[in-house]
Protein backbone atom coordinates (compact mmCIF):
# COMPACT_ATOMS: atom_id res chain seq x y z
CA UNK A 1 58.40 13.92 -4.60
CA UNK A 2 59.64 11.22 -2.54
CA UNK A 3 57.71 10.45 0.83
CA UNK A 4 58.75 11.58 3.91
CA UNK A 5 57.90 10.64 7.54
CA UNK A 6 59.29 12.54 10.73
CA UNK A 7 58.17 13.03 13.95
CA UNK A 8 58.64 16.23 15.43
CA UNK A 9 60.79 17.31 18.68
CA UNK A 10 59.60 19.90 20.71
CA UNK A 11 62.61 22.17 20.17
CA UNK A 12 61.29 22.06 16.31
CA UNK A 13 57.56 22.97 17.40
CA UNK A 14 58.18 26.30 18.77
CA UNK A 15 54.38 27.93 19.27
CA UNK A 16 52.74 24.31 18.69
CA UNK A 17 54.93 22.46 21.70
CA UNK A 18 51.49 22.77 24.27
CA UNK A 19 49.66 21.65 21.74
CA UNK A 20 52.22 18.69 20.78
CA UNK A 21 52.17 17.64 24.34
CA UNK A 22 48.70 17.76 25.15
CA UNK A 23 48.91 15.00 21.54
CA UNK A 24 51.95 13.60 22.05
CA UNK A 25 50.86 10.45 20.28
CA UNK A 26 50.40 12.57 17.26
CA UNK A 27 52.54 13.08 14.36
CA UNK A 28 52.46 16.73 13.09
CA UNK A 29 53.54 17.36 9.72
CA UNK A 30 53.63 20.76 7.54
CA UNK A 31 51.72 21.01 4.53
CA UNK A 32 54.22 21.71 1.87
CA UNK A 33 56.85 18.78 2.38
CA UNK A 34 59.47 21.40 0.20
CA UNK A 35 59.36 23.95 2.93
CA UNK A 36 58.68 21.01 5.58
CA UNK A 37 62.68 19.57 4.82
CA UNK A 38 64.19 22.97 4.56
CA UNK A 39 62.62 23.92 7.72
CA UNK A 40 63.79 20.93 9.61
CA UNK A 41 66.87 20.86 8.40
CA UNK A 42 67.66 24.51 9.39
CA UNK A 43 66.59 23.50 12.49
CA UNK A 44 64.51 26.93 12.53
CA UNK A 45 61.54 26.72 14.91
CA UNK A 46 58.29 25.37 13.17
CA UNK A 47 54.82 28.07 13.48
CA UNK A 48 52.05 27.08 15.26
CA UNK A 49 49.63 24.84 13.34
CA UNK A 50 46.75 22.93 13.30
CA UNK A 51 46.55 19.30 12.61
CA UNK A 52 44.92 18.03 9.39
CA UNK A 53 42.78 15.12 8.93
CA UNK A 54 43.64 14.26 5.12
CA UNK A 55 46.41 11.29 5.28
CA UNK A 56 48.79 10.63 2.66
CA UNK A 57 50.01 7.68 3.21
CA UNK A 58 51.66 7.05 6.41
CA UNK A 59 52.00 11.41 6.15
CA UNK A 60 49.36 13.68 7.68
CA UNK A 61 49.67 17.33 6.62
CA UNK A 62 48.96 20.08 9.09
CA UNK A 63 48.52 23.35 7.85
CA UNK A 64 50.69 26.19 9.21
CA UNK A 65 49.56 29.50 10.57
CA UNK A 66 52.05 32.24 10.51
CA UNK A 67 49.60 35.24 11.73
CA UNK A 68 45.87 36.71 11.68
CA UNK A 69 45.45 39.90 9.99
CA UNK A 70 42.44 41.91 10.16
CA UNK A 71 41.53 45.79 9.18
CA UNK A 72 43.02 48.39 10.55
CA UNK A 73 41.24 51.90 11.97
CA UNK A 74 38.30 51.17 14.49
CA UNK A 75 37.81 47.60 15.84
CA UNK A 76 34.70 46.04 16.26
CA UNK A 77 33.25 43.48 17.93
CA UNK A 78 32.93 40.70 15.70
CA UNK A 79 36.79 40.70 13.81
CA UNK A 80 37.76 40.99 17.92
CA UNK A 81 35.92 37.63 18.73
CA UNK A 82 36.81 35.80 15.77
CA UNK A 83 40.64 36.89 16.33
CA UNK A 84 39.72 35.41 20.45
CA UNK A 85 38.25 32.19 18.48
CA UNK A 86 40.94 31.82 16.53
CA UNK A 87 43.85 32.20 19.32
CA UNK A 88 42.33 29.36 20.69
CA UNK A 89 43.47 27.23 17.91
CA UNK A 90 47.17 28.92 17.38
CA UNK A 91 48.97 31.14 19.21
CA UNK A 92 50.07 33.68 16.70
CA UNK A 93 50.13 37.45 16.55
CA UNK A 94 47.47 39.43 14.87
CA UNK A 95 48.41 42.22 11.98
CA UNK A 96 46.10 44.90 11.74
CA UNK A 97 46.39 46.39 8.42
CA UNK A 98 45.08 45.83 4.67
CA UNK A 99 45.79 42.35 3.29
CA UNK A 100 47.47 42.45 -0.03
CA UNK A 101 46.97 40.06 -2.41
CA UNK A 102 49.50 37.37 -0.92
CA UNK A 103 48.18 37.49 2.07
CA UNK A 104 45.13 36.69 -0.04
CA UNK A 105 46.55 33.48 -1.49
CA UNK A 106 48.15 32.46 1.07
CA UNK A 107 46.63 29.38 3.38
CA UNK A 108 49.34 29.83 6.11
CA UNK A 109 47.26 33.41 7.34
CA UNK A 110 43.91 34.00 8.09
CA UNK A 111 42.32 37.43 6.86
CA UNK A 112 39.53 38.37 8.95
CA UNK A 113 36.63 41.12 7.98
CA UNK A 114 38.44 42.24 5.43
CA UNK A 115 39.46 41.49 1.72
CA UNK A 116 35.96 40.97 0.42
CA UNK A 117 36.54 36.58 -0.05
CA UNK A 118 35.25 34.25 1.56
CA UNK A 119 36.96 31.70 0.71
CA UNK A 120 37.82 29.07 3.85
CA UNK A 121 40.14 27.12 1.87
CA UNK A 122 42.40 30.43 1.34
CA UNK A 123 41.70 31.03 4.92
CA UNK A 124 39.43 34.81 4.27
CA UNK A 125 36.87 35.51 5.73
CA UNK A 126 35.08 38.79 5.00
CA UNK A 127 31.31 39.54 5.03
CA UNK A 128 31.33 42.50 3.26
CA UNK A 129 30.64 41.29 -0.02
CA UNK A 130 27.37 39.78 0.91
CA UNK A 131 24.15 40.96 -0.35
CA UNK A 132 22.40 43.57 1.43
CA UNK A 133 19.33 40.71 2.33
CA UNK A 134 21.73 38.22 3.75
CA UNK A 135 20.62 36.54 6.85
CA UNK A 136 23.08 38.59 9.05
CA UNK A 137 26.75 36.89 9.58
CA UNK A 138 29.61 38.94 10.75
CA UNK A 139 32.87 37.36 10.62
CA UNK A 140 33.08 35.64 14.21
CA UNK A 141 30.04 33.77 12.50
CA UNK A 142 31.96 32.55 9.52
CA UNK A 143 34.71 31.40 12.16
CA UNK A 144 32.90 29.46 14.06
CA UNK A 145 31.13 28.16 10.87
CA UNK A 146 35.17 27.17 9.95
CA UNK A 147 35.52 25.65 13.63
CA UNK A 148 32.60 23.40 13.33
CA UNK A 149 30.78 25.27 16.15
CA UNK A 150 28.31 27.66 14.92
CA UNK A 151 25.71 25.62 15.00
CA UNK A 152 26.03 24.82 18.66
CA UNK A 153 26.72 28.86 19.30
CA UNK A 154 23.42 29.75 17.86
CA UNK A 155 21.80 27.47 20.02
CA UNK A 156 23.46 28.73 23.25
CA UNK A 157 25.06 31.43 22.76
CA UNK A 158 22.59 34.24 23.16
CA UNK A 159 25.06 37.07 22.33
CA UNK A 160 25.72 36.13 19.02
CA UNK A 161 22.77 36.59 16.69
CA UNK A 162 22.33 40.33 18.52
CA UNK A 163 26.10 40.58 17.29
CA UNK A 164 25.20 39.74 14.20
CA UNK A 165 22.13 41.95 13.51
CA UNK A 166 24.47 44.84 15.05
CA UNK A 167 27.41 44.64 12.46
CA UNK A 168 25.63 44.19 9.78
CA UNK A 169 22.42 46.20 10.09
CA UNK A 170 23.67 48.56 12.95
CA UNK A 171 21.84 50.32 16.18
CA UNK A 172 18.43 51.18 14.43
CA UNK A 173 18.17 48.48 12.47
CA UNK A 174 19.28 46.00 15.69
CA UNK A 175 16.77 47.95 17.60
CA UNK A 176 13.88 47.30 15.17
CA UNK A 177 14.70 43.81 15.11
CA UNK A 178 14.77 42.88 19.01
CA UNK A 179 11.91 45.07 19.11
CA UNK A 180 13.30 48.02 21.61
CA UNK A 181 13.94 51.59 21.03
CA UNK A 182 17.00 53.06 19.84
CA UNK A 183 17.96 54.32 22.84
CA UNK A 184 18.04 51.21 24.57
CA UNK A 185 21.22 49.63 22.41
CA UNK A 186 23.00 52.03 23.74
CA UNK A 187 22.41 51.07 27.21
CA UNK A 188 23.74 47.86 26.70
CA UNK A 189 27.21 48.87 25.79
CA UNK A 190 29.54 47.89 28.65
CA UNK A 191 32.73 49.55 30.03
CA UNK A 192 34.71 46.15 29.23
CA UNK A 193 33.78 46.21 25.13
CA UNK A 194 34.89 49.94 25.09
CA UNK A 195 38.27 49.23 26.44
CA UNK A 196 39.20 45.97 25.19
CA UNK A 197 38.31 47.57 21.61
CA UNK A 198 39.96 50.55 21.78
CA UNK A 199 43.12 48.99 23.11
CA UNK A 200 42.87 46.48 20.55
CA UNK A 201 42.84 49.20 17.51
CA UNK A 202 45.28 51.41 19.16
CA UNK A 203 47.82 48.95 17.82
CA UNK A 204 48.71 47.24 14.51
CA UNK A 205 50.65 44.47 15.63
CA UNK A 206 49.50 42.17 18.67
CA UNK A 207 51.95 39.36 19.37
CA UNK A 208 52.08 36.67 22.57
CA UNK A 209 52.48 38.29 25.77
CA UNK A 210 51.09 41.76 26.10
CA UNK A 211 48.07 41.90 28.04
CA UNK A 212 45.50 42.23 25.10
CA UNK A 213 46.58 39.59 23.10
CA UNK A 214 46.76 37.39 26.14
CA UNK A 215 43.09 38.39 27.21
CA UNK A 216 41.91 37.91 23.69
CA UNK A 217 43.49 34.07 23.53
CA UNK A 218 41.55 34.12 27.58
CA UNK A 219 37.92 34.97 25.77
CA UNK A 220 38.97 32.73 22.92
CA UNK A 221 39.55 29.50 24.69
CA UNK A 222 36.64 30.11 27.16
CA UNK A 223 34.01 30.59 24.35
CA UNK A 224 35.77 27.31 22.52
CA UNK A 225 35.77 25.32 25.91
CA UNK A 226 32.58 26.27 26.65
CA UNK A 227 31.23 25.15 23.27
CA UNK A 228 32.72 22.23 22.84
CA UNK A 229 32.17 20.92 26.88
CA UNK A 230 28.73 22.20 26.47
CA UNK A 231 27.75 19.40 23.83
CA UNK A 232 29.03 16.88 26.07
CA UNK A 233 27.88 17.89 28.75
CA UNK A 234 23.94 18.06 26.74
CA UNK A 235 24.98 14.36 25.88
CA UNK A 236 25.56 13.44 29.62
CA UNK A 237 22.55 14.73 30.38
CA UNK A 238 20.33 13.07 28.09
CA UNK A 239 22.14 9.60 28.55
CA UNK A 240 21.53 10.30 32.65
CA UNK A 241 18.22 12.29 33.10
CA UNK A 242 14.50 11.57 33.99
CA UNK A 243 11.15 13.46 32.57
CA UNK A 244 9.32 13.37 35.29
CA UNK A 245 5.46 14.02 35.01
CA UNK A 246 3.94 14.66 38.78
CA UNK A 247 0.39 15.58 39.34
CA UNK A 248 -0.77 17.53 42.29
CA UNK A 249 -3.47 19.77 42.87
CA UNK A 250 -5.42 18.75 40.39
CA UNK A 251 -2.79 19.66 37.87
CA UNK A 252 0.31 17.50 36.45
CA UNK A 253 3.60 19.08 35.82
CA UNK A 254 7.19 18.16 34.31
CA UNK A 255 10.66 18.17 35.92
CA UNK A 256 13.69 17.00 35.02
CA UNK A 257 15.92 14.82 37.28
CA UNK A 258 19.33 14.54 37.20
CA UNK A 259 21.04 11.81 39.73
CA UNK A 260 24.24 11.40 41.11
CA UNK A 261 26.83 10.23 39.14
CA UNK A 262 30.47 9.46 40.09
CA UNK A 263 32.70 11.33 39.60
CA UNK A 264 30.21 14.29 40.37
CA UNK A 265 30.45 17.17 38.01
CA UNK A 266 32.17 20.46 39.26
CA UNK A 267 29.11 22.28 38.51
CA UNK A 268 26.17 19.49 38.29
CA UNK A 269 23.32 21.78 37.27
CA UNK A 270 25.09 23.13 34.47
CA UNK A 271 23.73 22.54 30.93
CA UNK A 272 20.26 21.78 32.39
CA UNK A 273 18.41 24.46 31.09
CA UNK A 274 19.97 24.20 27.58
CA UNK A 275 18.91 20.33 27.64
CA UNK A 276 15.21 21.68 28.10
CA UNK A 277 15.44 24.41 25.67
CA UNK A 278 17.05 22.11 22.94
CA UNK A 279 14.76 19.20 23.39
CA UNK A 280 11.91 21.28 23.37
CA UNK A 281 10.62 20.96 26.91
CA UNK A 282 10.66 24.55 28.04
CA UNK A 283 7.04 25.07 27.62
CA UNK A 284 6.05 22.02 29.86
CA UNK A 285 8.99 21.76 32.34
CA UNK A 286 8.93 24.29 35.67
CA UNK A 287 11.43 22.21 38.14
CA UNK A 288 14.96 20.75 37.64
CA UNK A 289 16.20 18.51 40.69
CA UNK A 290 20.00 17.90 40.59
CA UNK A 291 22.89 16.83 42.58
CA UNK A 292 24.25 19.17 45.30
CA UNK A 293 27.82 19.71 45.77
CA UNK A 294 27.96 20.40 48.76
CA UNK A 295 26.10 18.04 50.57
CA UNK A 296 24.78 14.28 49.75
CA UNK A 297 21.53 15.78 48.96
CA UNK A 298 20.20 17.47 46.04
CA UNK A 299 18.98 21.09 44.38
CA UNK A 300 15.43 21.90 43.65
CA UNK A 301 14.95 24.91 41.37
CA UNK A 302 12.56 26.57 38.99
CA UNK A 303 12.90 26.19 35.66
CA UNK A 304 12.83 29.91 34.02
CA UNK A 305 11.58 31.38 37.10
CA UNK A 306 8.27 30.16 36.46
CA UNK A 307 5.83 31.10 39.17
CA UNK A 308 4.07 27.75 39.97
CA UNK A 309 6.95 26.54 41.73
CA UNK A 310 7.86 28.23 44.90
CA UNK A 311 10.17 26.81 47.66
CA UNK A 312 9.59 28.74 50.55
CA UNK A 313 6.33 26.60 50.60
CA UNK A 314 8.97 23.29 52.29
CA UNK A 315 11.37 25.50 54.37
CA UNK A 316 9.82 24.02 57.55
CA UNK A 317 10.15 20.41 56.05
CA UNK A 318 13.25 18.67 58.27
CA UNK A 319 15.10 17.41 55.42
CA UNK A 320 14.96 20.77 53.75
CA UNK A 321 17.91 22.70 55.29
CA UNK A 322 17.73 26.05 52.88
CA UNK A 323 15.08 27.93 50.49
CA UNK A 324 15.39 30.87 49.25
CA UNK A 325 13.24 33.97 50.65
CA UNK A 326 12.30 34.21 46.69
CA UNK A 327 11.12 30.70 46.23
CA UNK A 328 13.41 30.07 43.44
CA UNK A 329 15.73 27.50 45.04
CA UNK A 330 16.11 25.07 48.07
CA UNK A 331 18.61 22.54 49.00
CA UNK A 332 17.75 19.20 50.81
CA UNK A 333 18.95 16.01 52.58
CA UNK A 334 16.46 13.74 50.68
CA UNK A 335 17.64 11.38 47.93
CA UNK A 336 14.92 8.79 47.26
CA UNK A 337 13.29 10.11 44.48
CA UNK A 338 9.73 9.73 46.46
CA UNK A 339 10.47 11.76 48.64
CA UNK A 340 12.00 14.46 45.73
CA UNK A 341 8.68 13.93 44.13
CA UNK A 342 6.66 14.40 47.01
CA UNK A 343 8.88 17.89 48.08
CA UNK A 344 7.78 19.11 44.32
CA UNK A 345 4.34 18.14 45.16
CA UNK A 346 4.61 20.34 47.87
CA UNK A 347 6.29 23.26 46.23
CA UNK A 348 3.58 23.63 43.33
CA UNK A 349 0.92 26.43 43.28
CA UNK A 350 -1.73 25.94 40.72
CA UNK A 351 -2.23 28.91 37.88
């Protein structure tokens, strides 16, 4: 077939066009070049798709996604998120009902928790067919496995591998696992999963628009956002932060020091105690010092509540101008790192 090269207008993007503009130095092309000149040339609007990375020549195919379709009858939690994760990527509308076997073979839809393939290049992802001594993986997990973010999610998101034990061994099983009683799984269930699922199956057709659908493509990009600004974030931190090892008391401890940075972060302590958890500092680190927003000063707070560190001990210092009646938190003026230092010194209570 000959080559082809176009660039795209907006009119001819249709569901894509924020996405186009938020790229607008990007080329989008469809994957099948046939239906790719009949489109254009009907000047029918183009479904939402996702850019490819494989180049052919001067061409790089995207491939299209016309809709999500998952099983009909009760929803659960983990086809719900991986529809959410996948709304992040392209705003399409989500079939509940059996897949037949074009839906199957075709790359343009996704086919989520049901089916029994997994097979990403075919876009289907069911779980079902999975031995019964699988490491648990639901189908949110095989998304974000497609996304290139599980990896990151079972590091920080502490939902997921509960999620995961729950849809595929269910209550007791979950309950033997996290080490609880039966009863307790039960108590965890919130008003907010009840709803959004049984709004969600109480349709077979969700489309751009109506409130679910638009709360779903809400969770979706939050999770995705949160991922994916996460890891930078991590990366900030460990191209920015100190390990600091004080003694006092007789005893030395670690904290970690962030310092202010311009622009300042909307949230500067975030990420901080992932960065100790991931670089394996949580058994040694009590105190994290970082920039306050609201003042020129800084934060001074325990690291997983731990008890040796209590600020109420420097609420009469005259730089310190809050702490916490618990102890887990104070704010000062100081911003020499001495003087930090020597307010940690002050705050720790030998075991």
């Amino acid at each position: 077939m000959e080559r082809i090269e176009a660039r795209l207008s907006l009119q001819n993007i249709g569901p894509s066009k924020l996405a186009y503009q938020k790229n607008s130095k990007l080329t989008i092309f469809w994957h099948d070049e046939k239906k790719f000149l009949v489109r254009i040339q009907s000047k029918k609007p183009i479904p939402a798709c996702r850019l490819s990375t494989r180049p052919y020549g001067r061409l790089f195919f995207a491939t299209m996604t016309e809709a999500i379709l998952t099983h009909p009858g009760s929803a659960h939690k983990d086809e719900f998120l991986a529809c959410c994760a996948l709304l992040s990527q392209c705003s399409v509308q989500i079939q509940r009902r059996e897949p037949t076997e074009a839906d199957l073979s075709n790359p343009d839809t996704y086919v989520i928790d049901v089916g029994h393939r997994h097979e990403p290049e075919n876009r289907n992802f069911d779980h079902h067919q999975f031995p019964r001594d699988t490491t648990p993986t639901c189908s949110v997990s095989l998304i974000l496995q497609h996304l290139g973010l599980y990896s990151d999610a079972q590091k920080f998101c502490d939902w997921l591998e509960p999620a995961e034990w729950f849809d595929c061994r269910g209550a007791n099983g979950t309950a033997k696992w996290l080490g609880v009683e039966r009863h307790i799984i039960g108590k965890l269930s919130s008003p907010i999963d009840i709803t959004l699922l049984r709004r969600f199956a109480a349709k077979t057709l969700h489309v751009p628009g109506e409130p679910i659908w638009e709360i779903m493509k809400m969770i979706g990009d939050d999770l995705v956002d949160y991922l994916k600004s996460l890891r930078t974030r991590l990366d900030f931190i460990g191209q920015n932060s100190q390990l600091w090892e004080i003694e006092a008391n007789g005893s030395t401890f670690q904290a970690i020091y962030l310092p202010r940075t311009e622009p300042l972060p909307e949230e500067p302590s975030m990420g901080l105690p992932r960065y100790i958890q991931e670089q394996g500092l949580a058994q040694t680190t009590i105190a994290m010092i970082y920039p306050d927003r609201r003042g020129d000063g800084y934060g001074l707070t325990r690291y997983n509540d731990h008890p040796s560190m209590n600020f109420t001990r420097i609420d009469s210092e005259t730089d310190v101008h809050f702490a916490h009646a618990s102890g887990f938190v104070a704010k000062t003026t100081a911003t020499t790192e001495e003087r930090l230092k020597e307010l940690l010194k002050k705050s720790f209570i030998s075991q």
